[in-house]
PDB file of N, CA and C in Angstrom:
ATOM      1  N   UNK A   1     123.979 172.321 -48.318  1.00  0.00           N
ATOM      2  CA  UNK A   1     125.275 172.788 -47.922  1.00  0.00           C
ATOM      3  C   UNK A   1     125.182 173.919 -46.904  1.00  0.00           C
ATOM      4  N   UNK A   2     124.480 174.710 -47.257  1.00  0.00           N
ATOM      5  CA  UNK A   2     124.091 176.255 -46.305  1.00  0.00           C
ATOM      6  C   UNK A   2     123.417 175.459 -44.990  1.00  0.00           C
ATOM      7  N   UNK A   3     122.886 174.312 -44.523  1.00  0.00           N
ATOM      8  CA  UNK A   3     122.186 174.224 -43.960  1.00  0.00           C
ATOM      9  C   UNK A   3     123.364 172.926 -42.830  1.00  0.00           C
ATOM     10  N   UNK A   4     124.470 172.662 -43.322  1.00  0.00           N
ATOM     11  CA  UNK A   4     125.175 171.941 -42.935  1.00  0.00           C
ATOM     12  C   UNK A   4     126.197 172.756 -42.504  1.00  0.00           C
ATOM     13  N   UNK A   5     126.671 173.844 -43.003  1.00  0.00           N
ATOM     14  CA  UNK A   5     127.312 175.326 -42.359  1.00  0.00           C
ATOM     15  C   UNK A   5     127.063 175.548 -41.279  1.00  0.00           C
ATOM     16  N   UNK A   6     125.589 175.839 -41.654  1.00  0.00           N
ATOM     17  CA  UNK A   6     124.872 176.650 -40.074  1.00  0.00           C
ATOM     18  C   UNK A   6     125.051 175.333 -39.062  1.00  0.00           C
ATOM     19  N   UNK A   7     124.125 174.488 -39.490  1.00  0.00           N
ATOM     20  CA  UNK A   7     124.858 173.629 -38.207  1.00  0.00           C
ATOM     21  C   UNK A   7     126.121 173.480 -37.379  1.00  0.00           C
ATOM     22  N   UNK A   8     127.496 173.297 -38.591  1.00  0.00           N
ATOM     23  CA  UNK A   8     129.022 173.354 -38.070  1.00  0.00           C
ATOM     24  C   UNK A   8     128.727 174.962 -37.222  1.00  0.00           C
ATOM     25  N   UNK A   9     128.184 175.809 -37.595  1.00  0.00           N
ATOM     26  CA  UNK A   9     128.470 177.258 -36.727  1.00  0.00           C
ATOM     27  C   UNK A   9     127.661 177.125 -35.731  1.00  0.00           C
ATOM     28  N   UNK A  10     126.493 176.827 -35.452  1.00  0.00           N
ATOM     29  CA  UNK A  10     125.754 176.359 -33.977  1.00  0.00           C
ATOM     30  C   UNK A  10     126.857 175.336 -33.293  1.00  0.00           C
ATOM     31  N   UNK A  11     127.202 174.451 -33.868  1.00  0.00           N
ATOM     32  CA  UNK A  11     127.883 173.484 -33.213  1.00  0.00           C
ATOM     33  C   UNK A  11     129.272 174.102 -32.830  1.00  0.00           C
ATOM     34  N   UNK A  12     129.806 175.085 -33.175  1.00  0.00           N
ATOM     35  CA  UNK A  12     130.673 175.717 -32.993  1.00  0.00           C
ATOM     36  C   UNK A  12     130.317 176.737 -31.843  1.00  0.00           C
ATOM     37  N   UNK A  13     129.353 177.497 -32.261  1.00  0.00           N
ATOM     38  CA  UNK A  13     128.423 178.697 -30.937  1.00  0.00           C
ATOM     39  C   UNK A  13     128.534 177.913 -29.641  1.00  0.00           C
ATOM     40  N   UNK A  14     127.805 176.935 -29.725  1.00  0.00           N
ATOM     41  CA  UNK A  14     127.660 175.820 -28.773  1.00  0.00           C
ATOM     42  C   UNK A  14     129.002 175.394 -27.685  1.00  0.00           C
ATOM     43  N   UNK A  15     129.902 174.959 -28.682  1.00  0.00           N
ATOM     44  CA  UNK A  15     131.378 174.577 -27.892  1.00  0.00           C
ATOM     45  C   UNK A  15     131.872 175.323 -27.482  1.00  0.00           C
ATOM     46  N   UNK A  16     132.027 177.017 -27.688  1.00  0.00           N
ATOM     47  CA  UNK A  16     132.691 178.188 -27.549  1.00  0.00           C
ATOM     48  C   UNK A  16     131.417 178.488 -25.918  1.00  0.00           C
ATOM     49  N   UNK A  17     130.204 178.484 -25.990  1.00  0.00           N
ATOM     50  CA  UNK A  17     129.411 178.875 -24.656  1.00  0.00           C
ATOM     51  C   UNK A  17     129.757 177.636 -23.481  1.00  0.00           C
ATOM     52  N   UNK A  18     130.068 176.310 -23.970  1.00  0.00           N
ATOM     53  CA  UNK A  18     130.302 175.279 -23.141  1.00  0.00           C
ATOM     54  C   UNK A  18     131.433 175.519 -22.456  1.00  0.00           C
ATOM     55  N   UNK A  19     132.496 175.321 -23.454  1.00  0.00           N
ATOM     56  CA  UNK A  19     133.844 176.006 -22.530  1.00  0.00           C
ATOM     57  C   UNK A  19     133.961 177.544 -22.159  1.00  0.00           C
ATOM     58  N   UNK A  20     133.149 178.301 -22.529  1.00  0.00           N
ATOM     59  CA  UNK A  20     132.865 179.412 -21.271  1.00  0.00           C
ATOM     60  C   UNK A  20     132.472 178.920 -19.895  1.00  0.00           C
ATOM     61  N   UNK A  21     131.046 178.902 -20.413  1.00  0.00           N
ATOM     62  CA  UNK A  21     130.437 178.337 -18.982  1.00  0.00           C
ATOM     63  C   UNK A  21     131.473 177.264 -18.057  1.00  0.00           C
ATOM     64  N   UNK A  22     132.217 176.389 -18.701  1.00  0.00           N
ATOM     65  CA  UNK A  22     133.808 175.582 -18.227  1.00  0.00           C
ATOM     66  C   UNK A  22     134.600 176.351 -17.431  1.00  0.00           C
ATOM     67  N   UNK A  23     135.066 177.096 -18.003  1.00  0.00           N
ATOM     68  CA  UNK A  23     136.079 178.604 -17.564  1.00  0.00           C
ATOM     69  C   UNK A  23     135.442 178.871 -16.405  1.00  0.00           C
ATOM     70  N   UNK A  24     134.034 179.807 -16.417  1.00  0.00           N
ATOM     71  CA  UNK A  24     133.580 180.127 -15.436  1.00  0.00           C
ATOM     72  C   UNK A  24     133.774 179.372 -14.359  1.00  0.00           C
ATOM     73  N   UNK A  25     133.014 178.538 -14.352  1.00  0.00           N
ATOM     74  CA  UNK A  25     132.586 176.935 -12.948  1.00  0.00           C
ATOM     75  C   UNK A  25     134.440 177.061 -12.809  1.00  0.00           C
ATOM     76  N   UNK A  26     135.658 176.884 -13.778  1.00  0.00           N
ATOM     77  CA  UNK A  26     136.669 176.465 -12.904  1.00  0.00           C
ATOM     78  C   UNK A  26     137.140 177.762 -12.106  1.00  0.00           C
ATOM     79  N   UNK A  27     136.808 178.782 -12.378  1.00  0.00           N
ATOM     80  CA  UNK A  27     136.851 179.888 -11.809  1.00  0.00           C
ATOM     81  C   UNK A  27     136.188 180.036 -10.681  1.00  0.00           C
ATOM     82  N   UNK A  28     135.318 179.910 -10.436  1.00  0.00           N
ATOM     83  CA  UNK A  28     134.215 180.128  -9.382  1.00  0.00           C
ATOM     84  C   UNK A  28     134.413 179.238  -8.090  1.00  0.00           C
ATOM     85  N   UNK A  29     135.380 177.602  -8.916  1.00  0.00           N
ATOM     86  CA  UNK A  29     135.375 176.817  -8.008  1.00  0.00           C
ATOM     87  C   UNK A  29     136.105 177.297  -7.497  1.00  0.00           C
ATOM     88  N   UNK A  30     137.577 177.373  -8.170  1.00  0.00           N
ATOM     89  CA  UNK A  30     138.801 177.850  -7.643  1.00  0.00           C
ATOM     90  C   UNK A  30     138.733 178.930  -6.266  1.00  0.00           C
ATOM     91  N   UNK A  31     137.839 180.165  -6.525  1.00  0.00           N
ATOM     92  CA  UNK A  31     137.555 181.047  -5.884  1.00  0.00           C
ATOM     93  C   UNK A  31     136.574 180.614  -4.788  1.00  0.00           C
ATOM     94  N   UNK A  32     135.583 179.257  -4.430  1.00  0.00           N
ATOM     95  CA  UNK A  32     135.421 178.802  -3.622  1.00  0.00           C
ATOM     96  C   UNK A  32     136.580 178.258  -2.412  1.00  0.00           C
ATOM     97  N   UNK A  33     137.029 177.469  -3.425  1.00  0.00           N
ATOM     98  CA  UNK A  33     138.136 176.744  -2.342  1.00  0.00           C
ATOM     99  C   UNK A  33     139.300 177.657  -1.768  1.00  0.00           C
ATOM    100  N   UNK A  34     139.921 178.394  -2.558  1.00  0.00           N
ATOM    101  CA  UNK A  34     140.976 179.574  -1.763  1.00  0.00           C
ATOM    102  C   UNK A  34     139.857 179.940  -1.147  1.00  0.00           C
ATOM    103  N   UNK A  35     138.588 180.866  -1.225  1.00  0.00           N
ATOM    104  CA  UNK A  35     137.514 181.014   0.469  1.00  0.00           C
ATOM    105  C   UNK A  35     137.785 179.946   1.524  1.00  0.00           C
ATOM    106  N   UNK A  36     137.372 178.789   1.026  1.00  0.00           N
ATOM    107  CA  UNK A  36     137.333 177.721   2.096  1.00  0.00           C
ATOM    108  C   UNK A  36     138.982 177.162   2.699  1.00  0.00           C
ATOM    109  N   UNK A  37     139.830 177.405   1.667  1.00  0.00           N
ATOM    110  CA  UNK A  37     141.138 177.558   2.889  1.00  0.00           C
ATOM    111  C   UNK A  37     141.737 178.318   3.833  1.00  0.00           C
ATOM    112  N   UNK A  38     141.394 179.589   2.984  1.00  0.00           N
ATOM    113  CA  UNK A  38     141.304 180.685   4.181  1.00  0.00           C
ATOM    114  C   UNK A  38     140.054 180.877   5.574  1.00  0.00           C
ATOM    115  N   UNK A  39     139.237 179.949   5.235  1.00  0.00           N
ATOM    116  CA  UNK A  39     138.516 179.737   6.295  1.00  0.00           C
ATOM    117  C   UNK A  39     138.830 178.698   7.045  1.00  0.00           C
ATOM    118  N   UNK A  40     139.442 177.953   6.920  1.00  0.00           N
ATOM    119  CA  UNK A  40     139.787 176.700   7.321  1.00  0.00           C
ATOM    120  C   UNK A  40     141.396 177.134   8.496  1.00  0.00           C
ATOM    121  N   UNK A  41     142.126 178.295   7.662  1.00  0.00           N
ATOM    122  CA  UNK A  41     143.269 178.390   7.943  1.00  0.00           C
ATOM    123  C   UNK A  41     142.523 179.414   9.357  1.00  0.00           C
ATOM    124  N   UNK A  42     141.887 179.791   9.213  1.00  0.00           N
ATOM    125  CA  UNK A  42     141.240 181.038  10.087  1.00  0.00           C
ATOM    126  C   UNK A  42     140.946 180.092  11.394  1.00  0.00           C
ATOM    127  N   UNK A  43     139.831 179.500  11.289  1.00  0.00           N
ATOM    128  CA  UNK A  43     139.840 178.219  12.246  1.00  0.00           C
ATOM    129  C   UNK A  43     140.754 177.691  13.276  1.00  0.00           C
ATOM    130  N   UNK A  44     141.483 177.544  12.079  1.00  0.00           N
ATOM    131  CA  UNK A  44     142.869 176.361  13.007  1.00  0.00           C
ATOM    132  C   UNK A  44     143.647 177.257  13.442  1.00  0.00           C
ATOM    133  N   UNK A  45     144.089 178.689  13.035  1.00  0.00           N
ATOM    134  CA  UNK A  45     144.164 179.979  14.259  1.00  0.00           C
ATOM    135  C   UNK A  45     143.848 179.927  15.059  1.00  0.00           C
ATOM    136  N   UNK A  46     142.558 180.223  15.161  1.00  0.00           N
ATOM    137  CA  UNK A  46     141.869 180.575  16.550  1.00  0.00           C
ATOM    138  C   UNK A  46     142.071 179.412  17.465  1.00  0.00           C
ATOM    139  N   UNK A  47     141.840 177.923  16.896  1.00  0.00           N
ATOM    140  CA  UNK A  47     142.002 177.078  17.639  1.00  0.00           C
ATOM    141  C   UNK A  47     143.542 177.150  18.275  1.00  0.00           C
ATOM    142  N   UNK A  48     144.495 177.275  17.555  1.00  0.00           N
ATOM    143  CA  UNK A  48     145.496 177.465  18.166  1.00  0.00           C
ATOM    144  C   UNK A  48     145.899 178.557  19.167  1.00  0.00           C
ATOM    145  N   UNK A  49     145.567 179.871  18.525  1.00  0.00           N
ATOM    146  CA  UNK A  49     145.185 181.000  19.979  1.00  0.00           C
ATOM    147  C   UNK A  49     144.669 180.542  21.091  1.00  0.00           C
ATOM    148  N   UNK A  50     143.473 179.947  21.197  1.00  0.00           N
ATOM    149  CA  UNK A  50     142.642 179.291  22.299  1.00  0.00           C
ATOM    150  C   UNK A  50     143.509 178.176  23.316  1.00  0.00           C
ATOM    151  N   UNK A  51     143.839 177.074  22.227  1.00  0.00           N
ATOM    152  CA  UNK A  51     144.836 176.283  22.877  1.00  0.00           C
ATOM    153  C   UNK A  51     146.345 176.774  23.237  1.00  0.00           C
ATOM    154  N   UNK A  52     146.858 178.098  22.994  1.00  0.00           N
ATOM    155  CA  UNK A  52     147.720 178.637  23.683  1.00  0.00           C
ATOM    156  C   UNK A  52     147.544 179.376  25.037  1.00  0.00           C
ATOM    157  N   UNK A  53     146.193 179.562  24.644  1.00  0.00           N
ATOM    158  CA  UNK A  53     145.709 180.591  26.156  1.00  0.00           C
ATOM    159  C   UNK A  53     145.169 179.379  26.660  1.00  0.00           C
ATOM    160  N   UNK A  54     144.995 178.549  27.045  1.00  0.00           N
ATOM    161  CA  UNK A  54     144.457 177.424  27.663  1.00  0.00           C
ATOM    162  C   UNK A  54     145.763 176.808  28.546  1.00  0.00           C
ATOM    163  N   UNK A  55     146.837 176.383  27.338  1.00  0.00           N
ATOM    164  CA  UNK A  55     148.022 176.340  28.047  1.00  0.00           C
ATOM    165  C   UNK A  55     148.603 177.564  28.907  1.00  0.00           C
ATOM    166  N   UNK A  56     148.694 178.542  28.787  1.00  0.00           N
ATOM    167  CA  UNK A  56     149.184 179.483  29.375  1.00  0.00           C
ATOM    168  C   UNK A  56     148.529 179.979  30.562  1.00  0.00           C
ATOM    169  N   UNK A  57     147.273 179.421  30.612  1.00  0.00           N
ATOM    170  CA  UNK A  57     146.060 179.513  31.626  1.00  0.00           C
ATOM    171  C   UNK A  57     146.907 178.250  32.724  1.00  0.00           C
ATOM    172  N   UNK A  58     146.385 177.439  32.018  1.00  0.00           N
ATOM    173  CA  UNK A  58     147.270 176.186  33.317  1.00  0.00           C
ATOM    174  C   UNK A  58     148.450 176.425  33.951  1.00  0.00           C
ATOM    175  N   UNK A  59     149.348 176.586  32.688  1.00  0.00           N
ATOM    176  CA  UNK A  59     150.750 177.286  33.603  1.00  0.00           C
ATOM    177  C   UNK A  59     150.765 178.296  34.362  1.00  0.00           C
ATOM    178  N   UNK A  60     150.091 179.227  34.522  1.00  0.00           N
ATOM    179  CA  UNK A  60     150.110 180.287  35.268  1.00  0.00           C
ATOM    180  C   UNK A  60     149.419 179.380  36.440  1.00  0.00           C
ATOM    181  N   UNK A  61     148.343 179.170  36.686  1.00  0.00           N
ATOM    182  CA  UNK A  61     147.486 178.162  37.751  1.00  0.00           C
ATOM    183  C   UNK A  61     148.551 177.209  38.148  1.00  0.00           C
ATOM    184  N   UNK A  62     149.614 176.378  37.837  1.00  0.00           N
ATOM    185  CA  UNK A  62     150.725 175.704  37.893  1.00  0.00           C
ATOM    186  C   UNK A  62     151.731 176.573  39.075  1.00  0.00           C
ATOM    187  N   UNK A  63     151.884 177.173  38.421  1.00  0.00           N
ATOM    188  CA  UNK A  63     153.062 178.842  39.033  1.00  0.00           C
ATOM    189  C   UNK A  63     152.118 179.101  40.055  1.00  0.00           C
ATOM    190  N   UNK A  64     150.932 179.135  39.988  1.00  0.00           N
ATOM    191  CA  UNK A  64     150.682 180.147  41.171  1.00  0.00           C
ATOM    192  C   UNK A  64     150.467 178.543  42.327  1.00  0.00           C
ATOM    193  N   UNK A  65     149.909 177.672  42.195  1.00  0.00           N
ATOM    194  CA  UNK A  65     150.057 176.535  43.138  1.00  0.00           C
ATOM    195  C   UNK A  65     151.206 176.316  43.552  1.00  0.00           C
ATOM    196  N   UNK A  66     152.551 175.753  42.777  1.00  0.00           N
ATOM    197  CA  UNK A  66     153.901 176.086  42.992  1.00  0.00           C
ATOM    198  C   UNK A  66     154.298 176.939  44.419  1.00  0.00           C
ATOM    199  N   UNK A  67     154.170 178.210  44.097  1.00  0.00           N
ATOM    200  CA  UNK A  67     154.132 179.549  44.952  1.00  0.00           C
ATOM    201  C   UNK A  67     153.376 179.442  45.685  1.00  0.00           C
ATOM    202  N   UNK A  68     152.171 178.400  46.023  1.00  0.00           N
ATOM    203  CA  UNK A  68     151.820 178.907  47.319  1.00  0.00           C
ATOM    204  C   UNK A  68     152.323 177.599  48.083  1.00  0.00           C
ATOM    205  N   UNK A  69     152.617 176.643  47.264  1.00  0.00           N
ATOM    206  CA  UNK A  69     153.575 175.486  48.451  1.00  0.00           C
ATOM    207  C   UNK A  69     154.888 175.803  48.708  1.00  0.00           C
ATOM    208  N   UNK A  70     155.476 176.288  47.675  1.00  0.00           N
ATOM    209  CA  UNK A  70     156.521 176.606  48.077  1.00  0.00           C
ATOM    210  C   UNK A  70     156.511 177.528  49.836  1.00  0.00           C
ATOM    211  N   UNK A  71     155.519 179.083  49.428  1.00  0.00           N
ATOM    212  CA  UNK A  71     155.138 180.021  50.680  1.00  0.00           C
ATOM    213  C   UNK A  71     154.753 179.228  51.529  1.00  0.00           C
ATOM    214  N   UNK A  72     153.580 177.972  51.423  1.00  0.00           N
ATOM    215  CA  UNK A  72     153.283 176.955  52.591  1.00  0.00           C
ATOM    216  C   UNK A  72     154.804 176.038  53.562  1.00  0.00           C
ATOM    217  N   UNK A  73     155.637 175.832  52.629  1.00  0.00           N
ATOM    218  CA  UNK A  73     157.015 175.300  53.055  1.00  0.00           C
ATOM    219  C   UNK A  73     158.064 176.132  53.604  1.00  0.00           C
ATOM    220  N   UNK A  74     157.804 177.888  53.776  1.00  0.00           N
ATOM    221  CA  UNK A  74     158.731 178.471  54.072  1.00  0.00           C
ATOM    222  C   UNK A  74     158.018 179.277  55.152  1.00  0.00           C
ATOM    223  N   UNK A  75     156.938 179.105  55.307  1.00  0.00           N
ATOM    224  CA  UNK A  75     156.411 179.305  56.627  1.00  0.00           C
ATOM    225  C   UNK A  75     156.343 178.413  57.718  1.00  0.00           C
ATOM    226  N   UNK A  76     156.227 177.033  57.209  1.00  0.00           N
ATOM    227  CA  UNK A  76     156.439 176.121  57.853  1.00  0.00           C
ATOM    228  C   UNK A  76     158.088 176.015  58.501  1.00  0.00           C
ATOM    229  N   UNK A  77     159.060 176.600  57.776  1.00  0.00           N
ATOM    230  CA  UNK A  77     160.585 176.346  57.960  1.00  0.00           C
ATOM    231  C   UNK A  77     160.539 177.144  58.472  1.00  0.00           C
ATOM    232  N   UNK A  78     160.143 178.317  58.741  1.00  0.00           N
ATOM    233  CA  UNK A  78     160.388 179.721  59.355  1.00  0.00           C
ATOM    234  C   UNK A  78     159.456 179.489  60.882  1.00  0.00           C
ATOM    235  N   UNK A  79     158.306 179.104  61.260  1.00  0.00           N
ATOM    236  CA  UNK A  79     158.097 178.640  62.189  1.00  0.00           C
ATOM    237  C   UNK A  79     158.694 177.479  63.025  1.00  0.00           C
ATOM    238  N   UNK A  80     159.527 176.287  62.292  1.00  0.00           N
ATOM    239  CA  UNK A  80     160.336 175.626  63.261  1.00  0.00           C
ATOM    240  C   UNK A  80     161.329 176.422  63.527  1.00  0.00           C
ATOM    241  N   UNK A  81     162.061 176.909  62.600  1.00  0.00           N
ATOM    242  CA  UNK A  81     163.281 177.679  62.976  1.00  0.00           C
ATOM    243  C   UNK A  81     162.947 178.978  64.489  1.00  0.00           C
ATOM    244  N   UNK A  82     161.611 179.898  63.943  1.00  0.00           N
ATOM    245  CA  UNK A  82     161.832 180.584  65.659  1.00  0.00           C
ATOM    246  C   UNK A  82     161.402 179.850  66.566  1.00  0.00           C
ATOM    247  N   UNK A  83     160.986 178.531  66.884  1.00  0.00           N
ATOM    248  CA  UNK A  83     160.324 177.528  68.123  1.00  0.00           C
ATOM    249  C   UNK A  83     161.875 176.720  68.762  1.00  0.00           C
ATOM    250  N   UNK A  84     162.819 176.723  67.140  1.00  0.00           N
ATOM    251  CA  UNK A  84     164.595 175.966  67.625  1.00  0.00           C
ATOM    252  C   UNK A  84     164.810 177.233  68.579  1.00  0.00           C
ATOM    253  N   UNK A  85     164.760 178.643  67.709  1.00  0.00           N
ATOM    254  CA  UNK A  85     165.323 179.550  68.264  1.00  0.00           C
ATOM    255  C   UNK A  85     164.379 180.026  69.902  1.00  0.00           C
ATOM    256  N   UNK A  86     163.762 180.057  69.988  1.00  0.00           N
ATOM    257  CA  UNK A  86     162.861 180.275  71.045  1.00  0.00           C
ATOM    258  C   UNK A  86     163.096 179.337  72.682  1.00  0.00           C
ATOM    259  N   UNK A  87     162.917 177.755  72.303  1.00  0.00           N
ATOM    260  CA  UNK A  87     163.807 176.874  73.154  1.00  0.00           C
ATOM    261  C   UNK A  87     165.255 176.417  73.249  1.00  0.00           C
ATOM    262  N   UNK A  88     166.155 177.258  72.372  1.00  0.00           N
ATOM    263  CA  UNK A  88     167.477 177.091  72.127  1.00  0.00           C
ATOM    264  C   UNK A  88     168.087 178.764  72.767  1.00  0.00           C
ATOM    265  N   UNK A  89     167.365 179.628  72.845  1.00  0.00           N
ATOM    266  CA  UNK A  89     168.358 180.943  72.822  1.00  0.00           C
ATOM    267  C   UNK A  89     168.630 181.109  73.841  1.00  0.00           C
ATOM    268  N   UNK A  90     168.190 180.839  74.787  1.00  0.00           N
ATOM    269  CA  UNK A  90     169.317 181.307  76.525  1.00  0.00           C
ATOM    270  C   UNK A  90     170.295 180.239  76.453  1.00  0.00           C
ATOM    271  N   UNK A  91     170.114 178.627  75.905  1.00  0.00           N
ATOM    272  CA  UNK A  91     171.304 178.090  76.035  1.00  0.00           C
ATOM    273  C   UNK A  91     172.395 178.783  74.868  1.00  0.00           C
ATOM    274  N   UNK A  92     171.777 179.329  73.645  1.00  0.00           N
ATOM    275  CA  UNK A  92     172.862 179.552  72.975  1.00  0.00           C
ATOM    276  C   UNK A  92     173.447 180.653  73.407  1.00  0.00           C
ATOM    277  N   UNK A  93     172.773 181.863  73.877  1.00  0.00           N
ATOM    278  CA  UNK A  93     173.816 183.112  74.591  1.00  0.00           C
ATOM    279  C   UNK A  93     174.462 182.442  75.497  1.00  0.00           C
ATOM    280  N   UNK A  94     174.056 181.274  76.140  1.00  0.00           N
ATOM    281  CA  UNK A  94     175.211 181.183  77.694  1.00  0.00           C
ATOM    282  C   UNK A  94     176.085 180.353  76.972  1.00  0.00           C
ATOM    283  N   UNK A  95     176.021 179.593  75.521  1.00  0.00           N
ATOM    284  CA  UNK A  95     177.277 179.443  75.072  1.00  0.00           C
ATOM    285  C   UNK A  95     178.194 180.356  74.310  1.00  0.00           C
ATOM    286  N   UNK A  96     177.548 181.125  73.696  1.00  0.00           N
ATOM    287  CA  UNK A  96     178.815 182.402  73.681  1.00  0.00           C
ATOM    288  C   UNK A  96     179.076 183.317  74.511  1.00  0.00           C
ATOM    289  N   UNK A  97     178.185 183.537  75.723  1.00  0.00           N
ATOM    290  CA  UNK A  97     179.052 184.027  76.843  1.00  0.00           C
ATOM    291  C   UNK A  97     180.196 183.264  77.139  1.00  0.00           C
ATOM    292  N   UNK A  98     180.145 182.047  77.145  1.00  0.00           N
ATOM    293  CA  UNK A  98     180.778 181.160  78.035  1.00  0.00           C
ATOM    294  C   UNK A  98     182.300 181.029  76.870  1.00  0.00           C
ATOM    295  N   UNK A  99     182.019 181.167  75.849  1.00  0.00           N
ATOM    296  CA  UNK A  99     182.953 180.836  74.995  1.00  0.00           C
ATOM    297  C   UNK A  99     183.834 182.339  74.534  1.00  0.00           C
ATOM    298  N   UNK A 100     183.314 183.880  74.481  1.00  0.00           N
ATOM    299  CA  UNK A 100     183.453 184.944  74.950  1.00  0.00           C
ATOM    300  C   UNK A 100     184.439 185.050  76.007  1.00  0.00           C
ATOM    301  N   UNK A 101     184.054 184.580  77.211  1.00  0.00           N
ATOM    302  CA  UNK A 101     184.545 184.986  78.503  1.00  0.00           C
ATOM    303  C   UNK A 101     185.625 184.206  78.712  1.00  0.00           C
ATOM    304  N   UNK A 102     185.115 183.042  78.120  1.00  0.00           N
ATOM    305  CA  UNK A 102     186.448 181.914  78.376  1.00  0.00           C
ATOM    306  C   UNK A 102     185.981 180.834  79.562  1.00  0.00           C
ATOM    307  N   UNK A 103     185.003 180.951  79.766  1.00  0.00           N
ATOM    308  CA  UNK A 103     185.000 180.337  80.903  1.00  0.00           C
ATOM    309  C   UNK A 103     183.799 178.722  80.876  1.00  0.00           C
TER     310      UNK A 103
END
């Protein structure tokens, strides 16, 4: 009987260190994986920082190409315009003289 006791109480010692050691491991895991989501979440930050400055890199490079065709197109308009004005301006003063004077 004493010897069938002790057994039920080892076998008892036993189940009580198993589901410790249980506890622990779900603990430990747990405390793995919140690490590994917060690393994961950390990651896909940066990746997203990166891929915002990447975009924001192009667009600016976008804007600044933009701006210099645009400046290429308004130099271009601004040079026909003084070459109109250049072979056009004695006829155009002798038409507002002429329209001035009346005559």
């Amino acid at each position: 009987m004493n010897s069938m006791l002790k057994e039920i109480l080892e076998a008892e010692k036993k189940a009580h260190e198993e589901a410790d050691e249980a506890e622990k491991y779900k603990s430990e895991t747990l405390a793995a994986i919140e690490e590994e989501k917060k690393q994961i979440l950390s990651r896909r930050m940066e990746d997203a920082r990166k891929e915002a400055e990447r975009l924001r890199s192009a667009h600016r490079q976008s804007v600044a190409d933009s701006m210099r065709s645009v400046e290429h197109s308004n130099e271009e308009a601004m040079a026909k315009f003084k070459k109109t004005e250049q072979e056009n301006f004695d006829s155009w003063v002798d038409s507002m003289v002429k329209n001035i004077i009346g005559g």
